[in-house]
Structure formats: C-alpha cells, structure tokens
Protein backbone atom coordinates (compact mmCIF):
# COMPACT_ATOMS: atom_id res chain seq x y z
CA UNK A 1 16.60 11.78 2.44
CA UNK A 2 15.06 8.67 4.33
CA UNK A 3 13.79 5.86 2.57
CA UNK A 4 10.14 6.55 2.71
CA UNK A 5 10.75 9.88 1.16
CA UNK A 6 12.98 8.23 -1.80
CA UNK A 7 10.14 5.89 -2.23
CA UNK A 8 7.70 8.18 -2.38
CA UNK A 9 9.31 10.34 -4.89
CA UNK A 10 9.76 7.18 -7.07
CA UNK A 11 5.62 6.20 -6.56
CA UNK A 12 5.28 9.79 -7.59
CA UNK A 13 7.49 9.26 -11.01
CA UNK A 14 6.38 6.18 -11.68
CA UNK A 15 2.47 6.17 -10.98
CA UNK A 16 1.59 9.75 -11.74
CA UNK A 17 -1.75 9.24 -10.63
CA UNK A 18 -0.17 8.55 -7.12
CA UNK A 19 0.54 12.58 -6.77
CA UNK A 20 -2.48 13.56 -8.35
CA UNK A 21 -4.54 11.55 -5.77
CA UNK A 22 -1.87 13.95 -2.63
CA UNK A 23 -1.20 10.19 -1.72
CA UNK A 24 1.37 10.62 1.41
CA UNK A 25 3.61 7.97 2.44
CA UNK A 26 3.97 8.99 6.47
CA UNK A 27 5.38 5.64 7.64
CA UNK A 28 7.06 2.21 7.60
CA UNK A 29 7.81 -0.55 10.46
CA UNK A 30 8.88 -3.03 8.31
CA UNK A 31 5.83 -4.40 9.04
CA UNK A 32 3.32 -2.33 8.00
CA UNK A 33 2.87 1.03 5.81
CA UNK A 34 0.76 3.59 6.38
CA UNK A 35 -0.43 5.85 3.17
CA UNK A 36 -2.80 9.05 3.20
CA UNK A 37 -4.78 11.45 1.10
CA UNK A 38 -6.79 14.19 1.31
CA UNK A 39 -10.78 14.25 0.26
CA UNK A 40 -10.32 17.15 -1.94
CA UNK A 41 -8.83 15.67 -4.92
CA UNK A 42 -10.52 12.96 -4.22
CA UNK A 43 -14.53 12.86 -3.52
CA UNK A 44 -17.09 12.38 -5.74
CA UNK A 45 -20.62 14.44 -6.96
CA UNK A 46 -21.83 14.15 -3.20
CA UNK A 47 -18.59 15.03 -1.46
CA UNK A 48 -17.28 12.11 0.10
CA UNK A 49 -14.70 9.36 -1.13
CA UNK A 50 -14.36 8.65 -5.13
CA UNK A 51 -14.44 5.00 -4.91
CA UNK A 52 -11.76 4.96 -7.53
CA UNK A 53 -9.63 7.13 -5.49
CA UNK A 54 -10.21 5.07 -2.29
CA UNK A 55 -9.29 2.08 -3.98
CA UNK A 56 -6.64 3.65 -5.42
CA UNK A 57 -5.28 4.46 -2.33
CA UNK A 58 -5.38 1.15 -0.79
CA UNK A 59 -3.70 -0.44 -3.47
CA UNK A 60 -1.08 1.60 -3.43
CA UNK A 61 -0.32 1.38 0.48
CA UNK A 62 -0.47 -2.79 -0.60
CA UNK A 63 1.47 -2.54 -3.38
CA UNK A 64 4.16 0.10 -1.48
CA UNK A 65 4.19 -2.69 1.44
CA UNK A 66 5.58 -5.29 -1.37
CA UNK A 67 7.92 -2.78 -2.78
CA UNK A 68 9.47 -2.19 0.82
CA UNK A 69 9.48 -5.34 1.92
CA UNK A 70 11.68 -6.65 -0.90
CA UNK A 71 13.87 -3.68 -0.38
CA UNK A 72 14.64 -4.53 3.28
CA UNK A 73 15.32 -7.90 1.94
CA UNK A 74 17.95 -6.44 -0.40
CA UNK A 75 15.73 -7.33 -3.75
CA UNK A 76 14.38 -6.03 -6.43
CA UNK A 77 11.68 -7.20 -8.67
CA UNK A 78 8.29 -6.51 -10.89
CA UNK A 79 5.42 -5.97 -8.35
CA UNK A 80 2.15 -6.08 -9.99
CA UNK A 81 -1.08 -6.94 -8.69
CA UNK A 82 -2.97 -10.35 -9.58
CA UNK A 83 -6.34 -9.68 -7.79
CA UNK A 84 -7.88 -7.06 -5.49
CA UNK A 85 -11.16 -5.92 -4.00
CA UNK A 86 -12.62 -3.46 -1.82
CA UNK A 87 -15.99 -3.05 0.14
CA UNK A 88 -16.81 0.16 1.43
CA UNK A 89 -18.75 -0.17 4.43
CA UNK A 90 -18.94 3.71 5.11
CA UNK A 91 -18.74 6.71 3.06
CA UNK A 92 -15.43 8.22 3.38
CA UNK A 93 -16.25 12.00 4.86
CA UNK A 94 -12.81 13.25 5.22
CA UNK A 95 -9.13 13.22 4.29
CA UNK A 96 -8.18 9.24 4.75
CA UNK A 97 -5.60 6.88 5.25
CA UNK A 98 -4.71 3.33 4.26
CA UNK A 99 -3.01 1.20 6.72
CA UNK A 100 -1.63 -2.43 5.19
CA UNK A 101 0.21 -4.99 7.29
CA UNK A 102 2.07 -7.99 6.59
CA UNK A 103 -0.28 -11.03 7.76
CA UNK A 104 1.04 -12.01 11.29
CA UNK A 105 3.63 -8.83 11.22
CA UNK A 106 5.94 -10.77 9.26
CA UNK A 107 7.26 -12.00 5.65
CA UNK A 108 5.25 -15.05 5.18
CA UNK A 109 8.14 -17.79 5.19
CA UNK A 110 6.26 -19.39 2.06
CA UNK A 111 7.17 -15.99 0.52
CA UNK A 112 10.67 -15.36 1.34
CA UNK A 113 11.28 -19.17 0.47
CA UNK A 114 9.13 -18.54 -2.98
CA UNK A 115 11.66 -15.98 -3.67
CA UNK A 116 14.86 -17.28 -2.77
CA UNK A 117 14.21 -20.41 -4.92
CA UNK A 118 12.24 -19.20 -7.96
CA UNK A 119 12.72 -15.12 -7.94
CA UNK A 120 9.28 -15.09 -7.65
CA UNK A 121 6.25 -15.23 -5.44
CA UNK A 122 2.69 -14.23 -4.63
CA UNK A 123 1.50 -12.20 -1.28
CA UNK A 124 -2.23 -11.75 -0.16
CA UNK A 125 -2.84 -8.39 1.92
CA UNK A 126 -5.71 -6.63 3.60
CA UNK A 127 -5.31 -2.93 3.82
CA UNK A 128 -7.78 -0.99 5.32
CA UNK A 129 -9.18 2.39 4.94
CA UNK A 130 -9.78 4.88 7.99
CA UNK A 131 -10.90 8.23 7.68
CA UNK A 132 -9.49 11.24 10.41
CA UNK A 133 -5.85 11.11 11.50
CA UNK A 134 -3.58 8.70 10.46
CA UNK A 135 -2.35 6.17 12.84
CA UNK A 136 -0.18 3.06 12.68
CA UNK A 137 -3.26 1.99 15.49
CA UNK A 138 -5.94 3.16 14.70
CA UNK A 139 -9.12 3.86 16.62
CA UNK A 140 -12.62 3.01 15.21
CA UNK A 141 -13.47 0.66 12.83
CA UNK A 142 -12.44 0.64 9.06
CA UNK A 143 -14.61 2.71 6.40
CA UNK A 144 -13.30 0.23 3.41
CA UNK A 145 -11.51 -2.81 3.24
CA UNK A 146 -9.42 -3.79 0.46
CA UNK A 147 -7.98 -7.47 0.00
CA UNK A 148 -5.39 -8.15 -3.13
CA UNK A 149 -2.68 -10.47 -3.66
CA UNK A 150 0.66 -9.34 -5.56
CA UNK A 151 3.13 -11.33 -8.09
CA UNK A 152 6.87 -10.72 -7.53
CA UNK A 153 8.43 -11.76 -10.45
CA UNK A 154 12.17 -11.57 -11.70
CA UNK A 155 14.18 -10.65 -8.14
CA UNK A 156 17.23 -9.45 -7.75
CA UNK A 157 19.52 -8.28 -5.40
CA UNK A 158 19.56 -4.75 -5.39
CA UNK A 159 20.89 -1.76 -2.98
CA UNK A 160 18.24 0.02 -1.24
CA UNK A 161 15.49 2.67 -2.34
C-alpha cells in the first residue's frame, strides 16, 4: 500500500466526514497534494457545489499537505487549523478537485526551523478549487479559493504513514 493510500485510509478513520464527502486523495509531490470529490454527495438545492462541502474539501487537501509534509520530514504532530477562508468565484458544476501547494514549492525554512527548535509551528496555504479533471496543472482558472494557516504543535519523530 503506498503512502497516499495509508493516508487516506487514516483521513477516512479519523474525519468521517472525509468519506462521506468521496474525498479522493490521487496525488503527492512533496510539494503539493491534490484531493477530489464528486458533486453528488456534495451539491446543494440548485445542483452545484455545497459551499460546506467545497470548503470542506479544500481544507482537507491543506490540512493533508501539513500532515505529509511532516511525515516526509520524519515527524509527527497535532495539525489543526488556526484560520481559513474561502471565496467562491464560480459555482462549482461538476465533480471537483482541490489542489494545495507549499508557498514557493518548498517547506518554508521559518517552518522547518519553528519545528526543530520549539516542536511547533504555523503554515499559511492557498488551495484552490477546480472543477473537471484533476490535474497537478491545471487549466482554467480556479472556481474557489481557500486561504488558512495551520498550528503544528507537539512534534515528534515518527516512522512514516
């Protein structure tokens, strides 16, 4: 089982609402994940995008991001989020996908160095929402962009997910 698919199955345990959403983790760079879900669990009394769900969905590629990132660091720690909001610019008409990246494709070193001195540290990502198929570049312009920053508290080295 690759680690994307052992993640997912622990996003699925431990957010339940992950799996009732179909949220799909389809891949990871180290750089950036890539998250989708279908519209049918997930649109509203006109048919498109829940906005709950949409957020949902971003936050969860964001949050999944953090949660790797330690990983490939070889830590563990409690990932929550501090802050996050989303516009929606267009209605979501389709299944949809969440794309986050680390800012510049790489830890922040004020991060890493956060981290290694105090087991803990705070990380601002953008991911943004795309409806059609999901792409680690995709074409068109975002339907919804979230912004949120996370809290890593209490690290520790850990083997991988």
């Amino acid at each position: 089982m690759t680690q994307l698919a052992r993640f997912q199955k622990r996003i699925h345990s431990m957010i339940p609402l992950s799996e009732a959403l179909g949220v799909e983790l389809l891949s990871y760079d180290g750089q950036a994940l890539l998250v989708r879900a279908p519209l049918a669990p997930n649109h509203n009394h006109q048919g498109t995008g829940f906005g709950g769900s949409v957020y949902s969905v971003a936050v969860i590629s964001a949050w999944g991001l953090v949660e790797l990132v330690l990983s490939d660091l070889g830590l563990a720690g409690n990932v929550v989020i501090q802050v996050g909001e989303i516009e929606h610019i267009e209605p979501v008409e389709g299944d949809f996908f969440a794309l986050c990246r680390l800012p510049g494709g790489e830890v922040p070193d004020r991060f890493r160095k956060s981290l290694a001195r105090h087991g803990k540290g705070r990380l601002s990502l953008i991911a943004e929402v795309y409806c059609g198929e999901p792409s680690m570049e995709p074409l068109g312009e975002p339907v919804a962009v979230f912004q949120g920053r996370f809290v890593v508290q209490d690290t520790h080295s850990r083997p991988v997910i």
